[in-house]
Protein backbone atom coordinates (compact mmCIF):
# COMPACT_ATOMS: atom_id res chain seq x y z
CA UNK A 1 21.95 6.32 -2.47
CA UNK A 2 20.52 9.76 -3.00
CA UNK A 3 18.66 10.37 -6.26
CA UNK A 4 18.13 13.92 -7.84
CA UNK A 5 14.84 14.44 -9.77
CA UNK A 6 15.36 12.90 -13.37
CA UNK A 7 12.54 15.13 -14.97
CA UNK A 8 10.57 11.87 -15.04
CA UNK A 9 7.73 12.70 -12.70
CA UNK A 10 5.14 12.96 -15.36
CA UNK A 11 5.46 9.31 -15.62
CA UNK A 12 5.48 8.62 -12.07
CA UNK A 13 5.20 6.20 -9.35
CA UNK A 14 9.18 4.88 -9.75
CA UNK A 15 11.02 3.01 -7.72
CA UNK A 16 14.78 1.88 -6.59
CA UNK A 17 15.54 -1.34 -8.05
CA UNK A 18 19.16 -1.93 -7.01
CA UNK A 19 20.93 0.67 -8.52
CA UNK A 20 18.87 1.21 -11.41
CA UNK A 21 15.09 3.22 -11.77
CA UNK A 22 12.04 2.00 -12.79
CA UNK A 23 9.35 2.80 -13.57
CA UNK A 24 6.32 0.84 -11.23
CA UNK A 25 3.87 0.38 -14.11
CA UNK A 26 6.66 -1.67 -16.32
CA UNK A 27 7.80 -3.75 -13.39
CA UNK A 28 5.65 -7.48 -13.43
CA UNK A 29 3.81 -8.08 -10.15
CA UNK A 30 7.17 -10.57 -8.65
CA UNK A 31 9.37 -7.55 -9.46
CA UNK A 32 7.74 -4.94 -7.88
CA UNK A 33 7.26 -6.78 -4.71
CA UNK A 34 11.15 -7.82 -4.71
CA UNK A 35 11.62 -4.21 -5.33
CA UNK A 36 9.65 -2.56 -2.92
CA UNK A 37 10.03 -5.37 -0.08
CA UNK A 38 13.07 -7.24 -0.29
CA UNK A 39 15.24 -5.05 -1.77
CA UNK A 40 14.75 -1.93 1.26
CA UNK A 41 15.04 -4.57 3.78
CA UNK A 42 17.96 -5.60 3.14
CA UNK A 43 19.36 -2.39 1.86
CA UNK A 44 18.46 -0.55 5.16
CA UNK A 45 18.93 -3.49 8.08
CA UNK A 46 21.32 -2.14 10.81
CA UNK A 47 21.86 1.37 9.57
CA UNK A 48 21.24 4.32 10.79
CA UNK A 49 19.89 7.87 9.03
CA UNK A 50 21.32 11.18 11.51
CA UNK A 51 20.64 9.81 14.89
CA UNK A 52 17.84 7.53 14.13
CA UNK A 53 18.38 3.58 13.37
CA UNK A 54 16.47 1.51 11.54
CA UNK A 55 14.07 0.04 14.20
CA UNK A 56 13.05 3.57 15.09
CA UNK A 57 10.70 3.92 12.21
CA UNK A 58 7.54 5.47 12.76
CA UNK A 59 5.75 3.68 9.65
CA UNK A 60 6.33 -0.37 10.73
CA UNK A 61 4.50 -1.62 7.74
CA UNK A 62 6.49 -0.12 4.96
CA UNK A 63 6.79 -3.87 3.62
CA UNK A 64 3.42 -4.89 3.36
CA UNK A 65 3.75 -8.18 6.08
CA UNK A 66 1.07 -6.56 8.51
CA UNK A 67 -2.83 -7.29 7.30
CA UNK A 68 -4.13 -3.79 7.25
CA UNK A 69 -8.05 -4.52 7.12
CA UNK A 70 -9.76 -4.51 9.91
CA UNK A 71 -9.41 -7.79 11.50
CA UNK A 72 -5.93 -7.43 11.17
CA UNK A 73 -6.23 -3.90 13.07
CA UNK A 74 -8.30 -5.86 15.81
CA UNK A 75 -5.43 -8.71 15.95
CA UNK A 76 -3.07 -6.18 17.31
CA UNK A 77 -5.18 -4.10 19.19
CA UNK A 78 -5.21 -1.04 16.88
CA UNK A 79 -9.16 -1.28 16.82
CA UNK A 80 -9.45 -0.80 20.57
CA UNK A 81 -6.92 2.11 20.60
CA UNK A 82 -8.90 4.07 18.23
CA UNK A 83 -12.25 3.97 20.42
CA UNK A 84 -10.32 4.99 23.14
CA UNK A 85 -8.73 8.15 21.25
CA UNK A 86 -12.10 8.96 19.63
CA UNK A 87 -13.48 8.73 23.39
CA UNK A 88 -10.83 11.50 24.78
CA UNK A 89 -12.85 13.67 22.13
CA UNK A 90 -12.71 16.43 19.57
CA UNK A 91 -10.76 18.41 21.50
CA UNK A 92 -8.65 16.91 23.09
CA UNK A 93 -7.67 15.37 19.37
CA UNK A 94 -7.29 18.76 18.05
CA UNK A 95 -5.00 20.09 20.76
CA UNK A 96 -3.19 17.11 20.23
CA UNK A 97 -2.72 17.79 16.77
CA UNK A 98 -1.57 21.85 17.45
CA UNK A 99 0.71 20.87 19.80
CA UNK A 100 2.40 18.74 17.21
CA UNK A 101 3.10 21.36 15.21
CA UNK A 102 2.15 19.29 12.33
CA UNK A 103 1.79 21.21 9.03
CA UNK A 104 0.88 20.97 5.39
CA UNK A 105 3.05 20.12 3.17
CA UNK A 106 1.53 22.82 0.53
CA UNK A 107 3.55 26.24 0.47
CA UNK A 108 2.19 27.89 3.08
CA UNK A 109 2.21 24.62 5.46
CA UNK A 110 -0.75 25.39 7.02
CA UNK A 111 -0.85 24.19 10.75
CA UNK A 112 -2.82 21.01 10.73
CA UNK A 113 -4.14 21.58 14.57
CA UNK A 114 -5.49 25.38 13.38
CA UNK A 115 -7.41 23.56 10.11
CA UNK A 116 -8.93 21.05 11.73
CA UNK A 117 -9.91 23.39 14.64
CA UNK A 118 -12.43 25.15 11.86
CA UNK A 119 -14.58 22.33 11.33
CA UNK A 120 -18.05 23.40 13.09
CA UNK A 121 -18.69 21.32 16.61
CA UNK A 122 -22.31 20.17 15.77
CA UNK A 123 -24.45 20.80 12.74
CA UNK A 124 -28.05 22.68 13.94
CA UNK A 125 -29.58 20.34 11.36
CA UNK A 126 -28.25 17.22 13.12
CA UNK A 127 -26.39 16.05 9.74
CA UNK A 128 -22.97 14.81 10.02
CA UNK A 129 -20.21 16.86 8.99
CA UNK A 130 -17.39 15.60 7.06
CA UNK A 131 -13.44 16.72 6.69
CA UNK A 132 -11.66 15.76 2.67
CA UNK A 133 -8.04 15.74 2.98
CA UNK A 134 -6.03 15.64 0.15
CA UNK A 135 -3.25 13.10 1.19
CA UNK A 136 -2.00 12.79 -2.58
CA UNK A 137 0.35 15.31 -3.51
CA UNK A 138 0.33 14.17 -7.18
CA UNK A 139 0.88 17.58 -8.83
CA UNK A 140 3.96 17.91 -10.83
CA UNK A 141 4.94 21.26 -9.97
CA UNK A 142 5.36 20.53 -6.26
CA UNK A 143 8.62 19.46 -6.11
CA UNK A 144 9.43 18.43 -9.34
CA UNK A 145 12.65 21.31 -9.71
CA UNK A 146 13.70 21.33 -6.53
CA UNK A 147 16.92 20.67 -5.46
């Protein structure tokens, strides 16, 4: 089911419980994890969203079953890919990334590739150098009245 904004985002994280909304911070511990686990499993098995099914999911840990420290990154492997992409090099990562075309998700959706590509290559000091994203969209203007 497809929910319109409900003017609560102030008073955000909420979830689909059933048919009903809630708000996270009211649910107990048991409910939220029935909410957010059982309840989208079994809501979503065998469908399919345009031309994409289920199993085609590009997040497979949406229900929390995988460990995701980092032993359970080394159980699957993960660990090892990760040296090997940080070996290919900065840019090779970067070209990656343009080729993408993966953007922001701020007005202007920046290209990701393009930002990255400003970081400086070394540091004449020898210091690292260090890139903050800003993953958390929390601002209630961003999409709060758009339809």
């Amino acid at each position: 089911r497809v929910w319109k904004m409900s003017g609560l985002i102030s008073r955000a994280p909420m979830a689909g419980c059933g048919m009903r909304r809630v708000l996270t911070r009211a649910m107990s511990a048991a409910a939220n994890e029935e909410a957010g686990k059982e309840s989208w499993r079994a809501s979503s098995q065998g469908k399919s969203y345009g031309g994409l099914k289920d199993s085609d999911r590009i997040f497979t840990n949406i229900y929390g079953e995988m460990d995701t420290g980092l032993k359970g990154a080394m159980k699957r492997g993960d660990w090892y890919r990760t040296k090997d992409l940080v070996q290919k090099g900065r840019d090779w990562l970067i070209a990656g990334i343009k080729a993408s075309g993966l953007r922001g998700r701020g007005g202007a959706g920046f290209p990701s590739g393009l930002k990255y590509s400003f970081m400086p290559k070394s540091n004449p000091d020898g210091r690292p150098n260090y890139l903050v994203i800003n993953a958390d969209e929390s601002e209630p203007g961003t999409c709060k009245d758009r339809e």
